[in-house]
C-alpha atoms as a PDB file:
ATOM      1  CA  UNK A   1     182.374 -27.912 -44.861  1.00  0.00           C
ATOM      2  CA  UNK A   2     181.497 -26.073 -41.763  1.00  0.00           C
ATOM      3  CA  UNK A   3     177.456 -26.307 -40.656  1.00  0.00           C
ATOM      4  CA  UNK A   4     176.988 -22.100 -41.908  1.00  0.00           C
ATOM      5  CA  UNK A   5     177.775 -22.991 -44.863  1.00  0.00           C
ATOM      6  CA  UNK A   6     176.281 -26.210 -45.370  1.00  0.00           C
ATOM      7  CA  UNK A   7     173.519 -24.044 -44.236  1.00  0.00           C
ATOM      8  CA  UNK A   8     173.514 -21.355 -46.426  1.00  0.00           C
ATOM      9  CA  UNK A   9     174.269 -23.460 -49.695  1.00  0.00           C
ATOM     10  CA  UNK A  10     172.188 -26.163 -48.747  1.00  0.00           C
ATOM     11  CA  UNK A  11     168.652 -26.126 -51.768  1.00  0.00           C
ATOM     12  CA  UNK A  12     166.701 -28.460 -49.093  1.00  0.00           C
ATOM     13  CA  UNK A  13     167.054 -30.341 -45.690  1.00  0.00           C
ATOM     14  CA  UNK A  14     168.020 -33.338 -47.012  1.00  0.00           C
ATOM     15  CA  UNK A  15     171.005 -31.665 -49.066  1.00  0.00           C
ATOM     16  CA  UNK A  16     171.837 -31.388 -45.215  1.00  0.00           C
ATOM     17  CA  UNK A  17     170.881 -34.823 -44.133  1.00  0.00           C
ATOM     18  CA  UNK A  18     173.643 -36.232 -46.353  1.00  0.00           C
ATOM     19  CA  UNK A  19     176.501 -34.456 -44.060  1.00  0.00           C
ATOM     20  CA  UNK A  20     175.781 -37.542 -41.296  1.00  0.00           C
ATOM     21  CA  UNK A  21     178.704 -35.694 -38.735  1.00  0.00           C
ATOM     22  CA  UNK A  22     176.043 -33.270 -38.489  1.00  0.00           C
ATOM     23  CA  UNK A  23     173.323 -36.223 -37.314  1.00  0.00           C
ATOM     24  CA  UNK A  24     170.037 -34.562 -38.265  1.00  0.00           C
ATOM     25  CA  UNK A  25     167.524 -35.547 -36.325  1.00  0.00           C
ATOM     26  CA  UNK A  26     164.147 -35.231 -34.836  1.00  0.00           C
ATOM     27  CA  UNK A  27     163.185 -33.906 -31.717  1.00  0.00           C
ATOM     28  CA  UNK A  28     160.246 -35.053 -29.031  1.00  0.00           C
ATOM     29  CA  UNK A  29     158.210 -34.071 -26.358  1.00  0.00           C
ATOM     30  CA  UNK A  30     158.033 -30.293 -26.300  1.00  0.00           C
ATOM     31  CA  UNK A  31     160.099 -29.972 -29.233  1.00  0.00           C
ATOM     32  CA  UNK A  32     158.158 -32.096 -31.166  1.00  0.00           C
ATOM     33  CA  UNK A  33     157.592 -30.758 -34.817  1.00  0.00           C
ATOM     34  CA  UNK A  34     161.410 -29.510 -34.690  1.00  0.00           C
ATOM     35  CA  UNK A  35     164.496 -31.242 -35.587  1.00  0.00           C
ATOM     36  CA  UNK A  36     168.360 -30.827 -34.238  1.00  0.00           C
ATOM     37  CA  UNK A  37     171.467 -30.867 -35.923  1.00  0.00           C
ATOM     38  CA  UNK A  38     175.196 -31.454 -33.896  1.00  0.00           C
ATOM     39  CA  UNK A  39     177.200 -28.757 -34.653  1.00  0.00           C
ATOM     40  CA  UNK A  40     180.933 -30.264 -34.154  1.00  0.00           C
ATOM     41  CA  UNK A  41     179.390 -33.756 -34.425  1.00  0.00           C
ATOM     42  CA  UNK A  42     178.153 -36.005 -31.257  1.00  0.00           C
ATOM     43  CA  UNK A  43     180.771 -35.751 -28.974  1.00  0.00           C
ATOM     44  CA  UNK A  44     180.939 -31.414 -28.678  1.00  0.00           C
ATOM     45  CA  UNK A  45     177.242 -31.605 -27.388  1.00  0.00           C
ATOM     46  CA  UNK A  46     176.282 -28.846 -28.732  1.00  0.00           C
ATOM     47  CA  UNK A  47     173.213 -28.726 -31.412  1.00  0.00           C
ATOM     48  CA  UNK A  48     171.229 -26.579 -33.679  1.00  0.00           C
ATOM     49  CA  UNK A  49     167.632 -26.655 -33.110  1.00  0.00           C
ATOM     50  CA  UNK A  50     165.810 -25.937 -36.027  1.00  0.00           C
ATOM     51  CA  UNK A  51     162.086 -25.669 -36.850  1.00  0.00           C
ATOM     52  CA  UNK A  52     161.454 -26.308 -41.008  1.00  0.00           C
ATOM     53  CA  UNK A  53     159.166 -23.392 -41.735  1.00  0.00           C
ATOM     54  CA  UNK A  54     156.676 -22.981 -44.879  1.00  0.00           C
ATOM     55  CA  UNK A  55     157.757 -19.684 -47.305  1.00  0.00           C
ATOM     56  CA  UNK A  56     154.481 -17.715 -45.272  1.00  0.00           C
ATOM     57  CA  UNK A  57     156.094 -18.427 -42.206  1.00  0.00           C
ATOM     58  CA  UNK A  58     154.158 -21.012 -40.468  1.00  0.00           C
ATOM     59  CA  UNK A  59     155.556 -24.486 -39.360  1.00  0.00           C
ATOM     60  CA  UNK A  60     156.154 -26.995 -42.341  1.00  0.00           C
ATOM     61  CA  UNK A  61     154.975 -30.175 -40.572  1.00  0.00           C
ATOM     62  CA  UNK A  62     155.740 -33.776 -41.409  1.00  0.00           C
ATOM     63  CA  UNK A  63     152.561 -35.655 -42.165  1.00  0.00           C
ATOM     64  CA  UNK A  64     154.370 -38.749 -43.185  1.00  0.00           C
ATOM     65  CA  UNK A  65     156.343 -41.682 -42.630  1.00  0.00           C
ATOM     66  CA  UNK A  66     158.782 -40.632 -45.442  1.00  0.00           C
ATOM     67  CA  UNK A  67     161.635 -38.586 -43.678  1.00  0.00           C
ATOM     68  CA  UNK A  68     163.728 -38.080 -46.924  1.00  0.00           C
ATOM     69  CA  UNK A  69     160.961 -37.045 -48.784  1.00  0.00           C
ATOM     70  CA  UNK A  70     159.914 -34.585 -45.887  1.00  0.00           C
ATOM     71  CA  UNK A  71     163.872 -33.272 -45.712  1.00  0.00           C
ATOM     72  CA  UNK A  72     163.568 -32.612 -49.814  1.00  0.00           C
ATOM     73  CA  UNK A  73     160.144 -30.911 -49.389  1.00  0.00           C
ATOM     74  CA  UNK A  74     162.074 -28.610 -46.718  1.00  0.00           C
ATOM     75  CA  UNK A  75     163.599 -25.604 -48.413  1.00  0.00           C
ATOM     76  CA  UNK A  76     163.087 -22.759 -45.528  1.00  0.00           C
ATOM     77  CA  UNK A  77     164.226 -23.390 -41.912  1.00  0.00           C
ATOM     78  CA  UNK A  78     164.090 -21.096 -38.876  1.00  0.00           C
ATOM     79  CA  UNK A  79     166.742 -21.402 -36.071  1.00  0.00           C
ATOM     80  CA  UNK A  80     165.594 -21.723 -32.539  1.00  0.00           C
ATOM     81  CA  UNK A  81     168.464 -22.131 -30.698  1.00  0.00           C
ATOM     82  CA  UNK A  82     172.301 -23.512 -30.078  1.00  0.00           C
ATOM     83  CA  UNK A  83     171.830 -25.494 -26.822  1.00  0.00           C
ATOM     84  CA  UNK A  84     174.249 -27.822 -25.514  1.00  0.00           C
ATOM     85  CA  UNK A  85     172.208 -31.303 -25.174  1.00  0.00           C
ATOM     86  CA  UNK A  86     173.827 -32.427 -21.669  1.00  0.00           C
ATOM     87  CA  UNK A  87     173.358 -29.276 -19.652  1.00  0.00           C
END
């Protein structure tokens, strides 16, 4: 299954978290609060950025320790960017 569609059938995040070629993950630093997903798996480079967004808009923010239960709360995500990591 490509990424789009994982995307775009996926209910929650961690309907996407299960897909481990695509190595969600969470960002730091000044990307803290967002999370990253590999597009063509580890060794292309290149990743999704993604920020996990409330239904009003605003940033859905982990408050716990509990990652899978964050990724199920996750419905709605916004895309920042495609980057590739090791440029």
């Amino acid at each position: 299954m490509s990424l789009v569609n994982l995307l775009e059938s996926a209910e929650n995040l961690q309907d996407i978290n299960l897909f481990r070629i695509y190595n969600l993950h969470k960002l730091s630093h000044d990307r803290k609060d967002k999370y990253a997903l590999d597009i063509n798996g580890r060794r292309s480079g290149y990743r999704l950025i993604i920020q996990p967004i409330n239904i009003d808009g605003t940033k859905f923010i982990n408050k716990g320790d509990n990652l899978i239960e964050f990724y199920r709360e996750v419905e709605i995500i916004g895309v920042e960017e495609v980057s590739n990591h090791y440029e």
